[in-house]
PDB file of N, CA and C in Angstrom:
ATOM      1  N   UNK A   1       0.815  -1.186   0.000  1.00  0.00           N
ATOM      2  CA  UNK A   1       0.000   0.000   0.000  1.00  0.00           C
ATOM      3  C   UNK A   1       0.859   1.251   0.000  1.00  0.00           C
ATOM      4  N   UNK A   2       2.219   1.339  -0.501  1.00  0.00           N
ATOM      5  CA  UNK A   2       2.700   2.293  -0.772  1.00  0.00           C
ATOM      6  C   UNK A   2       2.183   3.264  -1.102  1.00  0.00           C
ATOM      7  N   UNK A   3       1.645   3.495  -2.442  1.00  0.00           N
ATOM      8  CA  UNK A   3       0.980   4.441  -2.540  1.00  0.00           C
ATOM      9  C   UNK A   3      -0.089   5.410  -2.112  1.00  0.00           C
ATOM     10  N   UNK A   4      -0.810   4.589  -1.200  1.00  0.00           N
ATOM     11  CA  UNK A   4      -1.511   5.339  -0.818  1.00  0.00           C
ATOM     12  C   UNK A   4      -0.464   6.291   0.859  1.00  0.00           C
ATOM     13  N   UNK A   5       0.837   5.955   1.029  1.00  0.00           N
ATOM     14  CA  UNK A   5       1.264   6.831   1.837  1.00  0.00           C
ATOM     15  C   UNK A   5       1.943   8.375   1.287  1.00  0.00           C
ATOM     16  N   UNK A   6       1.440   8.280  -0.249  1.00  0.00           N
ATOM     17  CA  UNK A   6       1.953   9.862  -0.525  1.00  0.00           C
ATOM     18  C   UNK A   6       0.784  10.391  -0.881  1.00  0.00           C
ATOM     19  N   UNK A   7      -0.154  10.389   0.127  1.00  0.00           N
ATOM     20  CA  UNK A   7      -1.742  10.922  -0.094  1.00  0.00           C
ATOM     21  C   UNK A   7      -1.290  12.715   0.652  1.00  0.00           C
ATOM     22  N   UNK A   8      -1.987  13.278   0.327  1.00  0.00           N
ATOM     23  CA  UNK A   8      -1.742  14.670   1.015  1.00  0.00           C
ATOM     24  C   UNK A   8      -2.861  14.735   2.019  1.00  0.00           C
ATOM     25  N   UNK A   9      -2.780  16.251   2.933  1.00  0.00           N
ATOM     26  CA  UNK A   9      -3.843  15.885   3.574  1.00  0.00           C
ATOM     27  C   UNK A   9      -5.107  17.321   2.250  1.00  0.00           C
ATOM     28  N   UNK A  10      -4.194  17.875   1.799  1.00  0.00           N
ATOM     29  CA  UNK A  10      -5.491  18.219   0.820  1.00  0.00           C
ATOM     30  C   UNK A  10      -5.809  17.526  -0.363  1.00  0.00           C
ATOM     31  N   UNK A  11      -5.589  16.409  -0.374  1.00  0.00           N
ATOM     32  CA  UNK A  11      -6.379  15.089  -1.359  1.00  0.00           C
ATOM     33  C   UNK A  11      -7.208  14.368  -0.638  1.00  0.00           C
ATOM     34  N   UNK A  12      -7.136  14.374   0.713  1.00  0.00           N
ATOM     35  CA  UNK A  12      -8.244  13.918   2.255  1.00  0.00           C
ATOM     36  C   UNK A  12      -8.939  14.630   2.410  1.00  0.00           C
ATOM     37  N   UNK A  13      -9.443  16.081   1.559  1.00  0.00           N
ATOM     38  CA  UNK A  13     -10.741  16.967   1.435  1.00  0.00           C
ATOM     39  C   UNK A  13     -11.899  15.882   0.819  1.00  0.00           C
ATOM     40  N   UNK A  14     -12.950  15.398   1.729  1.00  0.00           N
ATOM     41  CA  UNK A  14     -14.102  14.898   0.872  1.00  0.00           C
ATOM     42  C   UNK A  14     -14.470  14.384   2.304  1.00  0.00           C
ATOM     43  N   UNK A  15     -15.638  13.678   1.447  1.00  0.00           N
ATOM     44  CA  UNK A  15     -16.532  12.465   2.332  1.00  0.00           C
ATOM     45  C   UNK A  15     -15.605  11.090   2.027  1.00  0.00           C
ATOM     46  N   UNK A  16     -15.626  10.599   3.246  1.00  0.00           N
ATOM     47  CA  UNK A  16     -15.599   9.211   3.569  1.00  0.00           C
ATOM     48  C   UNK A  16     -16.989   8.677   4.205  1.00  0.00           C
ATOM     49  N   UNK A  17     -17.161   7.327   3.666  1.00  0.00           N
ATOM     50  CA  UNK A  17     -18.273   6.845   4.645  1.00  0.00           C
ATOM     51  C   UNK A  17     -17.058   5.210   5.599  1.00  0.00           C
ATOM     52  N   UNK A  18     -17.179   5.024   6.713  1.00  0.00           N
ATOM     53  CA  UNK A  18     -16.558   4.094   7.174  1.00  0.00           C
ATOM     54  C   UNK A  18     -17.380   3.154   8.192  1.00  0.00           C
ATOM     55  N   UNK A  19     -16.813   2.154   8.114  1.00  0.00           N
ATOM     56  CA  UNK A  19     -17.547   1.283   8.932  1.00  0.00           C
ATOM     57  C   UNK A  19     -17.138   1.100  10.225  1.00  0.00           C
ATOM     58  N   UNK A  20     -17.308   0.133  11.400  1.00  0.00           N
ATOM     59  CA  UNK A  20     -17.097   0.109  12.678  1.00  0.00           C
ATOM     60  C   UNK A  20     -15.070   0.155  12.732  1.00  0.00           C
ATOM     61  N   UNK A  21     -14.815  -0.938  12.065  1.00  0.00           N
ATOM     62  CA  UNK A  21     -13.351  -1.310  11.965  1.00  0.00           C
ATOM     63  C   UNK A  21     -12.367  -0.386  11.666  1.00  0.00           C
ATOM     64  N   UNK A  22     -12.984   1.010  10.724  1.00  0.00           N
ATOM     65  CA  UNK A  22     -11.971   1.823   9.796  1.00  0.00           C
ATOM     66  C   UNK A  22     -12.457   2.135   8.784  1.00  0.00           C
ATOM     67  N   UNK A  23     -12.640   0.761   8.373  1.00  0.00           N
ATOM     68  CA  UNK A  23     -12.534   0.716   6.736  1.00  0.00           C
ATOM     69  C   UNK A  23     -13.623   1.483   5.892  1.00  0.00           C
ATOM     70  N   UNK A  24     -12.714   2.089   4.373  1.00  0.00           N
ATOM     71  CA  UNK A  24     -13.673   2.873   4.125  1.00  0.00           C
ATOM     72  C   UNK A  24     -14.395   1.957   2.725  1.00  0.00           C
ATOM     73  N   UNK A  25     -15.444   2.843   3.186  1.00  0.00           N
ATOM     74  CA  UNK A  25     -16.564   1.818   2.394  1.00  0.00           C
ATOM     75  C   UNK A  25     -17.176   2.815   1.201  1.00  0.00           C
ATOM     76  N   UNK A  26     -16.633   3.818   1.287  1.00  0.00           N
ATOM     77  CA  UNK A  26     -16.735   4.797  -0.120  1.00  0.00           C
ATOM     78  C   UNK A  26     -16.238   5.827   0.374  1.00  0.00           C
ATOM     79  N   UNK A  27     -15.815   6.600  -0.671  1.00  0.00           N
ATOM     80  CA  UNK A  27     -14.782   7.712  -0.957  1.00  0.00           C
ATOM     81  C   UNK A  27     -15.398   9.071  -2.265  1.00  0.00           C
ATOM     82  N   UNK A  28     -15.188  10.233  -1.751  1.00  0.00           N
ATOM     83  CA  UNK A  28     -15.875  11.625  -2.914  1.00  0.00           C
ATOM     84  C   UNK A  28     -14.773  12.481  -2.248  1.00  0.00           C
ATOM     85  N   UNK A  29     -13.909  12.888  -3.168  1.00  0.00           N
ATOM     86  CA  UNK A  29     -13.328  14.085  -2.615  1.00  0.00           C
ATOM     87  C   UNK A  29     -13.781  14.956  -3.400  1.00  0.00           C
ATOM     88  N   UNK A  30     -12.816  16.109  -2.450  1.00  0.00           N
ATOM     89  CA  UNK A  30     -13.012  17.540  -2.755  1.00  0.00           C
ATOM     90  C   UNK A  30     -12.193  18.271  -3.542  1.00  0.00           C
ATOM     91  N   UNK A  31     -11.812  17.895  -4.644  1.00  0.00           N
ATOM     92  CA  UNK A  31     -10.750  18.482  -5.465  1.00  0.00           C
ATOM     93  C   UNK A  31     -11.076  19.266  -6.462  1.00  0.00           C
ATOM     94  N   UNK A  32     -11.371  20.129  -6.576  1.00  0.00           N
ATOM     95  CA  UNK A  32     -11.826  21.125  -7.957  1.00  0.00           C
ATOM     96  C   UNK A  32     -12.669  20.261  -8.885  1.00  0.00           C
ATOM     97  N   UNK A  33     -12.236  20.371  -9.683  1.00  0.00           N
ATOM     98  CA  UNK A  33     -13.649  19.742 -10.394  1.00  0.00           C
ATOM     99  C   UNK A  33     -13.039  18.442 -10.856  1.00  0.00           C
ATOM    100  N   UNK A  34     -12.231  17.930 -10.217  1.00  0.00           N
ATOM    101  CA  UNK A  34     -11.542  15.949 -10.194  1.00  0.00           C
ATOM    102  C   UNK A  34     -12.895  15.770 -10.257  1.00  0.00           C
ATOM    103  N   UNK A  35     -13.414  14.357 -11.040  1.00  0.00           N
ATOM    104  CA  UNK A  35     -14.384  13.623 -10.998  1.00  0.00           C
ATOM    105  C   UNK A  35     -13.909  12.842  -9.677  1.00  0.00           C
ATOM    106  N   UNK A  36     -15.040  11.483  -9.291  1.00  0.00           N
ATOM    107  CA  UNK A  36     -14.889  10.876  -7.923  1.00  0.00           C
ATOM    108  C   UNK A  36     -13.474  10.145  -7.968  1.00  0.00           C
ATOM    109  N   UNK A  37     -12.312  10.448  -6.777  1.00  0.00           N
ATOM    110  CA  UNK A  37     -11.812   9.619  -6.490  1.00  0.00           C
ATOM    111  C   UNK A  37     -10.382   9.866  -7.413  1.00  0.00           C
ATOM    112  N   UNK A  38     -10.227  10.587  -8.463  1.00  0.00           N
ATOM    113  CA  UNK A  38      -9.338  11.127 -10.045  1.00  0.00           C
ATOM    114  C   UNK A  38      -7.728  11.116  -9.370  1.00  0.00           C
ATOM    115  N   UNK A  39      -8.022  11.597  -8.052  1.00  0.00           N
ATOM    116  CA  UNK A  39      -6.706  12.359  -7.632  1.00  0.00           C
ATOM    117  C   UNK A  39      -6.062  11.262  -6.460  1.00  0.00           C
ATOM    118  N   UNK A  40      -6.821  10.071  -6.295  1.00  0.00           N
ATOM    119  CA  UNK A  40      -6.073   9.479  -5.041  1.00  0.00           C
ATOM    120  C   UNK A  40      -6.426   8.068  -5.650  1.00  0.00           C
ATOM    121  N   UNK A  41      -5.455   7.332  -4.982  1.00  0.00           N
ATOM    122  CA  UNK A  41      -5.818   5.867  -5.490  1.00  0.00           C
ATOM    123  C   UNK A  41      -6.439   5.031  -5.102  1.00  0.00           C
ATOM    124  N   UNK A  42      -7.177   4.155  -5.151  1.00  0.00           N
ATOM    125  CA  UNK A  42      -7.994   3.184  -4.700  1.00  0.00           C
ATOM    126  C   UNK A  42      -8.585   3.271  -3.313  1.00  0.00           C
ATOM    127  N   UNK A  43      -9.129   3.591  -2.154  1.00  0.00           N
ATOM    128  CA  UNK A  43      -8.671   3.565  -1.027  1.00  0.00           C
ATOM    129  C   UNK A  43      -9.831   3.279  -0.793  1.00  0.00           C
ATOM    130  N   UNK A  44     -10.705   2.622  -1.288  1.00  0.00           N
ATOM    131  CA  UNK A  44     -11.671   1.819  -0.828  1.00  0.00           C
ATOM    132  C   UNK A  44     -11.223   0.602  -0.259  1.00  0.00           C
ATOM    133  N   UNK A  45     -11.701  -0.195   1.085  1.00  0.00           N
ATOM    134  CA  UNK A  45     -11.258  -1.779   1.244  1.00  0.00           C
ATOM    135  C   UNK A  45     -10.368  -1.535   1.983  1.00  0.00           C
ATOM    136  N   UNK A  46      -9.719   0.240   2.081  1.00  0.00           N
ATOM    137  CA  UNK A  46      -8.463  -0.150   3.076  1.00  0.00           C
ATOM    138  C   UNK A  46      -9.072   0.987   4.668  1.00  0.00           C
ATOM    139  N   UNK A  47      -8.062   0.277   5.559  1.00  0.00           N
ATOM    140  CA  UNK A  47      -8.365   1.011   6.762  1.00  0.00           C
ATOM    141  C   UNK A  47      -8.132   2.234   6.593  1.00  0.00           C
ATOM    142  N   UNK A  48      -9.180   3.520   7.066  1.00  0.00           N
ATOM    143  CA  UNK A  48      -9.121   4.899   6.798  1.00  0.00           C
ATOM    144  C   UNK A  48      -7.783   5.284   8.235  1.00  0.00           C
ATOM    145  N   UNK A  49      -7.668   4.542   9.362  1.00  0.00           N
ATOM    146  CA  UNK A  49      -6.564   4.948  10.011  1.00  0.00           C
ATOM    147  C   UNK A  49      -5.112   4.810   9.735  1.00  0.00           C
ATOM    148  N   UNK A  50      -4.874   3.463   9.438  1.00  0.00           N
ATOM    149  CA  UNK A  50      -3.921   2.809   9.392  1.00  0.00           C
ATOM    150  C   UNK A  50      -3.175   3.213   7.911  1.00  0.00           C
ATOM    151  N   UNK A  51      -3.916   2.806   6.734  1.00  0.00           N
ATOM    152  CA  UNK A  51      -3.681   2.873   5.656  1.00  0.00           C
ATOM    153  C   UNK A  51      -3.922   4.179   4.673  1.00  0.00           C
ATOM    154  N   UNK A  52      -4.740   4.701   5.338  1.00  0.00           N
ATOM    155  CA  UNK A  52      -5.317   6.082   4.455  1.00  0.00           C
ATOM    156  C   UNK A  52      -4.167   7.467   4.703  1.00  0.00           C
ATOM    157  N   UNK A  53      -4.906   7.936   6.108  1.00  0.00           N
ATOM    158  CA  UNK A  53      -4.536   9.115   6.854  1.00  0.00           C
ATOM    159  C   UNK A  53      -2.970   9.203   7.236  1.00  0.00           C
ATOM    160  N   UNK A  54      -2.664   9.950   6.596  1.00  0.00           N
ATOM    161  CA  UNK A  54      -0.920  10.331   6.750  1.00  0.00           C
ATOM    162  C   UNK A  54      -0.531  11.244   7.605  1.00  0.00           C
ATOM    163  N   UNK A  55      -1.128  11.725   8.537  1.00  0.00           N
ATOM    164  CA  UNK A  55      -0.691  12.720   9.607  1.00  0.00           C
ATOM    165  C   UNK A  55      -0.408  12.226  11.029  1.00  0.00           C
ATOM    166  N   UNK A  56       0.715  12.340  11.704  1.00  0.00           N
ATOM    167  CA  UNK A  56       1.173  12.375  12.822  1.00  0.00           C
ATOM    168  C   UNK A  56      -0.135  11.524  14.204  1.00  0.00           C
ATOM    169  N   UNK A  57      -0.882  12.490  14.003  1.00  0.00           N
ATOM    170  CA  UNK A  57      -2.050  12.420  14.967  1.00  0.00           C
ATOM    171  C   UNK A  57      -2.723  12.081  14.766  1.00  0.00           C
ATOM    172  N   UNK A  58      -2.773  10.813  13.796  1.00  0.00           N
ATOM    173  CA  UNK A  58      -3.726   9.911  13.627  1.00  0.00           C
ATOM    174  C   UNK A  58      -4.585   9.555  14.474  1.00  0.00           C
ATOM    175  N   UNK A  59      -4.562   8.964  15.372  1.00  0.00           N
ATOM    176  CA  UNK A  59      -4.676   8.338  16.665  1.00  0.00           C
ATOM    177  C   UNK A  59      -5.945   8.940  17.698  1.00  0.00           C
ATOM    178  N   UNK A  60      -5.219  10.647  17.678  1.00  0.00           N
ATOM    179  CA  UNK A  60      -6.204  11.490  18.226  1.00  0.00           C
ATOM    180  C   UNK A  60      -7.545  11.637  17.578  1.00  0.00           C
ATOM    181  N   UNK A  61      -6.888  11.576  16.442  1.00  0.00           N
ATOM    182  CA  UNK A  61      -8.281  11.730  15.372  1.00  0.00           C
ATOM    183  C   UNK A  61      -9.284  10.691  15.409  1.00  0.00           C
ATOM    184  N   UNK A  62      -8.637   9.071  15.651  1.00  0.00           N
ATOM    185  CA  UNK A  62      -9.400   8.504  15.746  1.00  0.00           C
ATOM    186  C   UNK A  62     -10.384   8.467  17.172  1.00  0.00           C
ATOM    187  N   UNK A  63      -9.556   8.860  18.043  1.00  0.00           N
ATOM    188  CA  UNK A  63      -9.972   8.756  19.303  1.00  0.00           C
ATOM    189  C   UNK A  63     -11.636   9.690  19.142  1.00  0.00           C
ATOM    190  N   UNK A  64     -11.290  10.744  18.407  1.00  0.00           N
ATOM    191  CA  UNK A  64     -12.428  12.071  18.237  1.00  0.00           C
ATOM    192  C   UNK A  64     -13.484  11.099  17.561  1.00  0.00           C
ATOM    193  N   UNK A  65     -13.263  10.894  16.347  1.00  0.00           N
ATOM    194  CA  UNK A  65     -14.326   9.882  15.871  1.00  0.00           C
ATOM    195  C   UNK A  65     -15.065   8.360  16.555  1.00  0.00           C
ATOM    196  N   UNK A  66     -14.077   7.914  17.293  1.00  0.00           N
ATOM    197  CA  UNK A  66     -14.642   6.357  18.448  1.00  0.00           C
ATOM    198  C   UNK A  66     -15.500   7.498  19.301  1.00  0.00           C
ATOM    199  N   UNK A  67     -15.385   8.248  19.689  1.00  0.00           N
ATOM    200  CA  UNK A  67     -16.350   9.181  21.012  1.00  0.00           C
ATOM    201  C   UNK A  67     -17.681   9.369  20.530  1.00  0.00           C
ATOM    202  N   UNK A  68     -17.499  10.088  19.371  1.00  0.00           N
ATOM    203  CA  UNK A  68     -19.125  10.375  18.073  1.00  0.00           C
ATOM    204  C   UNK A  68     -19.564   8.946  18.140  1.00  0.00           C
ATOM    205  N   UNK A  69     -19.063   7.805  17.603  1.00  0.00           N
ATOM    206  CA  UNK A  69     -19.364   6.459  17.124  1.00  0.00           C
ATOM    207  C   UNK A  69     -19.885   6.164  18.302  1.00  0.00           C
ATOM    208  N   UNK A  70     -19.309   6.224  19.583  1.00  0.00           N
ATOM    209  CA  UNK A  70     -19.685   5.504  20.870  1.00  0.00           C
ATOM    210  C   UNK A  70     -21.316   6.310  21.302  1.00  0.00           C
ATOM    211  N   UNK A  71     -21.204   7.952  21.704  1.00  0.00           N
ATOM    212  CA  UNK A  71     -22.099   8.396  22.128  1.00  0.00           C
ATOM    213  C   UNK A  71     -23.844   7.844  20.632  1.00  0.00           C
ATOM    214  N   UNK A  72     -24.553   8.846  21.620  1.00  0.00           N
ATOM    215  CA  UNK A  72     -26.347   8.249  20.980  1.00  0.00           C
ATOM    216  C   UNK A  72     -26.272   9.797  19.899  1.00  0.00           C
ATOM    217  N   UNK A  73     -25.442  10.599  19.696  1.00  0.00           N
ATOM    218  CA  UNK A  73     -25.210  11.530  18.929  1.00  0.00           C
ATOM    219  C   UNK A  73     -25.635  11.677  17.245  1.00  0.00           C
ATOM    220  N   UNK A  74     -26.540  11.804  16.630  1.00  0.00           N
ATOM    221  CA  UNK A  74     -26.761  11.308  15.116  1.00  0.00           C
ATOM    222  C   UNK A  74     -25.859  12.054  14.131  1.00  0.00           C
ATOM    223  N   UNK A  75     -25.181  13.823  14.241  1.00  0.00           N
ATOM    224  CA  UNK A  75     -24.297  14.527  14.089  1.00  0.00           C
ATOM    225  C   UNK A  75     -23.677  15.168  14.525  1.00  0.00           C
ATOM    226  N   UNK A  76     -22.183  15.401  14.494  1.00  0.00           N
ATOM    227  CA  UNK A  76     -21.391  16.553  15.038  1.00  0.00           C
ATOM    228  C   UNK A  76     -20.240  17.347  14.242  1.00  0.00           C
ATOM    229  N   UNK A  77     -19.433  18.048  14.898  1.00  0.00           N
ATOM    230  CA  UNK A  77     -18.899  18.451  13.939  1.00  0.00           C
ATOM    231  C   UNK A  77     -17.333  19.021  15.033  1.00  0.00           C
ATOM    232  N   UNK A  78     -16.049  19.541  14.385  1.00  0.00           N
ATOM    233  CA  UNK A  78     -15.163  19.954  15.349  1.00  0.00           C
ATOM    234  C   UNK A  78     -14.055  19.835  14.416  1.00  0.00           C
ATOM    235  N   UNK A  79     -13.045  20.769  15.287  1.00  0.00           N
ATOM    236  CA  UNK A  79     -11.998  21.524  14.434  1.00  0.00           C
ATOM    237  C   UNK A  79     -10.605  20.732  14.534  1.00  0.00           C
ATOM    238  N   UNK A  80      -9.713  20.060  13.745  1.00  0.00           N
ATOM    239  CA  UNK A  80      -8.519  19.659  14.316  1.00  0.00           C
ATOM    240  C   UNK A  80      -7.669  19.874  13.054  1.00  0.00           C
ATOM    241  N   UNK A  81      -6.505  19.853  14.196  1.00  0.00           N
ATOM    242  CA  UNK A  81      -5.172  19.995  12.863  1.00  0.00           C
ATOM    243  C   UNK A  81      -4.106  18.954  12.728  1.00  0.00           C
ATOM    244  N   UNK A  82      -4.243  18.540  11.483  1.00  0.00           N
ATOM    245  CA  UNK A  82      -3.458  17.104  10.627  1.00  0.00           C
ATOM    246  C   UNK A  82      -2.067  18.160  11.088  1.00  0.00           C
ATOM    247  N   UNK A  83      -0.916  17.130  12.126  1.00  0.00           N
ATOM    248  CA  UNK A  83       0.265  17.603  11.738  1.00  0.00           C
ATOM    249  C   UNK A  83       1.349  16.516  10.991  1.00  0.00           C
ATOM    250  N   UNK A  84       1.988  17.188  10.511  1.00  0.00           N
ATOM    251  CA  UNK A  84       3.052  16.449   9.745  1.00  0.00           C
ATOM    252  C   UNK A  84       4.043  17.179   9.823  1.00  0.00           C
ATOM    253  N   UNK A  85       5.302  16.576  10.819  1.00  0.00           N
ATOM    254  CA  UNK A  85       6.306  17.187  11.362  1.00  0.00           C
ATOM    255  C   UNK A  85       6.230  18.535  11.919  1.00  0.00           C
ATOM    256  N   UNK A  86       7.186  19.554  11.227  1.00  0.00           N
ATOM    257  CA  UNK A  86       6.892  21.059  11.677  1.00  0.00           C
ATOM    258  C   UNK A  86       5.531  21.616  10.976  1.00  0.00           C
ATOM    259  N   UNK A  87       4.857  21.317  10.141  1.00  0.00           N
ATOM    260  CA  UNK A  87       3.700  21.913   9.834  1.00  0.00           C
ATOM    261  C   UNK A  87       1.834  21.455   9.984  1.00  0.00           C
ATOM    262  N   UNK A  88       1.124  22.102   9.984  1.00  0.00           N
ATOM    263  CA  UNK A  88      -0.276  21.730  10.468  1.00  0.00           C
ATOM    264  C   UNK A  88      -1.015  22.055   9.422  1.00  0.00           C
ATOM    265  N   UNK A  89      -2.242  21.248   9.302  1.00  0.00           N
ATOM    266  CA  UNK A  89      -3.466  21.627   8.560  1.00  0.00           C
ATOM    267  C   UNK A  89      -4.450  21.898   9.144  1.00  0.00           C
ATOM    268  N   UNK A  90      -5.139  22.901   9.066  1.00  0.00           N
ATOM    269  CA  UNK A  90      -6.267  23.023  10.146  1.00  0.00           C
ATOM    270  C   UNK A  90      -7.335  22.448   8.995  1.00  0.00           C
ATOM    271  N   UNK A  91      -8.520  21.883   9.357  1.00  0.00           N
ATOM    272  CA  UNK A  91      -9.713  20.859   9.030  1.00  0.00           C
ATOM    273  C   UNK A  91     -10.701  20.791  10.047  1.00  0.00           C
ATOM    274  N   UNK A  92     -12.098  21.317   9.514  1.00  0.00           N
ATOM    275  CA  UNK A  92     -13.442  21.437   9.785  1.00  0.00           C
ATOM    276  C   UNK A  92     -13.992  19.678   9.578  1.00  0.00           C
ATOM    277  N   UNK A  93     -14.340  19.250  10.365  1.00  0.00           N
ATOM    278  CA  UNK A  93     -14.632  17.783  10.533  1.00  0.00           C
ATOM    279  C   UNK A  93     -15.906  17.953  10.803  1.00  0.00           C
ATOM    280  N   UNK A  94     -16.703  17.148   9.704  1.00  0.00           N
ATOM    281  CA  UNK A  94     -18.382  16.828  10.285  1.00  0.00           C
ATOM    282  C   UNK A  94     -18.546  15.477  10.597  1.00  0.00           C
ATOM    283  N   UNK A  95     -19.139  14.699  11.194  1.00  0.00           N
ATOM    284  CA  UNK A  95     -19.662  13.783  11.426  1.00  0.00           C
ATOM    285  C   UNK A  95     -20.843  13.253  11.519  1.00  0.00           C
ATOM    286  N   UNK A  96     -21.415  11.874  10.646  1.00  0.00           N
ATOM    287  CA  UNK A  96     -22.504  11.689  10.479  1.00  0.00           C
ATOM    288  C   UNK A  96     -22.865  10.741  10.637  1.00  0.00           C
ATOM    289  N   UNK A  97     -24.131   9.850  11.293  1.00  0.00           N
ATOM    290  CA  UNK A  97     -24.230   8.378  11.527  1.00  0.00           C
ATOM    291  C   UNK A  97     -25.683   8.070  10.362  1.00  0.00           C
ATOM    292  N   UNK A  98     -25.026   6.743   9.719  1.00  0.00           N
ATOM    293  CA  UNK A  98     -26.221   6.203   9.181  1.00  0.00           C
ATOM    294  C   UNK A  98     -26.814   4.830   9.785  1.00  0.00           C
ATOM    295  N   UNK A  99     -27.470   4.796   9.808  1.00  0.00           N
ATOM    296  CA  UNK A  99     -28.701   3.847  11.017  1.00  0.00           C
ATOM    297  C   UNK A  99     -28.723   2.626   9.896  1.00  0.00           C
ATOM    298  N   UNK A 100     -28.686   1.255  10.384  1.00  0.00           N
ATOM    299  CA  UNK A 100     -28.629   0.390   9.715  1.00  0.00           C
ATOM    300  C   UNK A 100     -30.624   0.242  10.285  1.00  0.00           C
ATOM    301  N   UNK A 101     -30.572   0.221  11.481  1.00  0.00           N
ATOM    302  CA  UNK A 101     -31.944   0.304  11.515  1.00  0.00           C
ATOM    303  C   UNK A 101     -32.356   1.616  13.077  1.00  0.00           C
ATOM    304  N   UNK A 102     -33.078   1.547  13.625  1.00  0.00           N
ATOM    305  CA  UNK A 102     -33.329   2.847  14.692  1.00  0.00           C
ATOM    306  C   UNK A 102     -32.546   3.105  15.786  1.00  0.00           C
ATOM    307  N   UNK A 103     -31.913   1.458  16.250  1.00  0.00           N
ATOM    308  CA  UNK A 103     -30.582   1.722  16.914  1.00  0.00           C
ATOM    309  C   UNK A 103     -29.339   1.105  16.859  1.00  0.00           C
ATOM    310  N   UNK A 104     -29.127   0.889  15.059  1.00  0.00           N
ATOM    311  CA  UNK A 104     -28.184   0.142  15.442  1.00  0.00           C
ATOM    312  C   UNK A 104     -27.468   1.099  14.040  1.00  0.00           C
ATOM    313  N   UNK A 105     -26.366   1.570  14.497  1.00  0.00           N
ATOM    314  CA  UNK A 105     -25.141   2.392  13.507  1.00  0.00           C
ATOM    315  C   UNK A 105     -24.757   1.209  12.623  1.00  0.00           C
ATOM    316  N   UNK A 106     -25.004   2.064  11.182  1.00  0.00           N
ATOM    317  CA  UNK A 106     -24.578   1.066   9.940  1.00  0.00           C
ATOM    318  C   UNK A 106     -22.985   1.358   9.540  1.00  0.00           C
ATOM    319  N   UNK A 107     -23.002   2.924   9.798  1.00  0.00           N
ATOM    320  CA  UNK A 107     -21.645   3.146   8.840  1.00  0.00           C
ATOM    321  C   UNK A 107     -21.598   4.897  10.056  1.00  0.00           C
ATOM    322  N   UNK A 108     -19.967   5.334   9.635  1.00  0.00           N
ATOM    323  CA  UNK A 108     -20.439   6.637  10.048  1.00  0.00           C
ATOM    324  C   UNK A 108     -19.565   7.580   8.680  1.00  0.00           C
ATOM    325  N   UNK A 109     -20.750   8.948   8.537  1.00  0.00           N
ATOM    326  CA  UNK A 109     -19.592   9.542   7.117  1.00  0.00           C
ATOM    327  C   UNK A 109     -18.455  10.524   8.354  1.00  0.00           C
ATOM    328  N   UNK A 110     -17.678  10.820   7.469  1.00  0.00           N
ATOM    329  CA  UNK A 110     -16.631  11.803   7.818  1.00  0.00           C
ATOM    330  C   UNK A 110     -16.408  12.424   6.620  1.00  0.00           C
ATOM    331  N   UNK A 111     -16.432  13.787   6.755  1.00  0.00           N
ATOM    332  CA  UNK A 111     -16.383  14.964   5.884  1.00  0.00           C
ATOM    333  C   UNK A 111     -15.641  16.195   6.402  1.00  0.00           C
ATOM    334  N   UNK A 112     -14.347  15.808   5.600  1.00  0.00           N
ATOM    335  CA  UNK A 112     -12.804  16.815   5.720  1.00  0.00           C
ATOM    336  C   UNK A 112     -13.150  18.066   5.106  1.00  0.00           C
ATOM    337  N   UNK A 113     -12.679  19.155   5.757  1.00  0.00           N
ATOM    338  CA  UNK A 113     -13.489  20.124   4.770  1.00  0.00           C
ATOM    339  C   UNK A 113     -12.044  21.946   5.325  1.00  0.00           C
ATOM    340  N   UNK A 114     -11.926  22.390   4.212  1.00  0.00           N
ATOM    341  CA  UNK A 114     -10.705  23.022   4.634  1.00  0.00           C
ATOM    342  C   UNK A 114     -11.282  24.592   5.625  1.00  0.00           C
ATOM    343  N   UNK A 115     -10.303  24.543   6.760  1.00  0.00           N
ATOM    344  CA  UNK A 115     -11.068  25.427   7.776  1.00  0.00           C
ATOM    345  C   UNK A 115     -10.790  27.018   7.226  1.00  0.00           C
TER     346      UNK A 115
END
């Protein structure tokens, strides 16, 4: 999965939808007028932590998203910054749950969005 470690974090502008594990289960970025997906490679099937996300603070990030996933919350939203070494990205994070049925979480989206 080399390739997907020279992802930027402004090619990580879009929706992800992911499932309990990570993994992303569809992909739309946000790239000018790239059709779906034009600018990054495959990254469906792979873990959005492990394999996707190239910043330092992975971890935290996930931690932010397990809290949304855990609480009875249906949306939220909050500010963090992708670092990579000496420099930061600041990123507007929404969060969204889709209901497989009234209480049971099917998927959750995540939507990178530049602050």
């Amino acid at each position: 999965m080399n390739n997907l470690q020279q992802i930027t974090v402004q090619e990580l502008l879009g929706l992800f939808e992911l499932d309990d594990a990570g993994k992303v289960l569809y992909y739309r970025n946000d790239i000018g007028d790239e059709p779906n997906g034009a600018a990054l490679p495959d990254i469906v099937g792979h873990n959005f932590y492990n394999d996707v996300v190239p910043f330092e603070n992975v971890e935290e990030f996930r931690r932010c998203v397990t809290e949304f996933t855990r609480s009875a919350t249906a949306a939220d939203s909050f500010n963090f910054e992708c670092r990579y070494g000496s420099s930061a990205q600041p990123v507007k994070v929404l969060l969204a749950r889709i209901f497989e049925s009234r209480d049971n979480t099917k998927s959750i989206l995540v939507y990178l969005k530049r602050k």
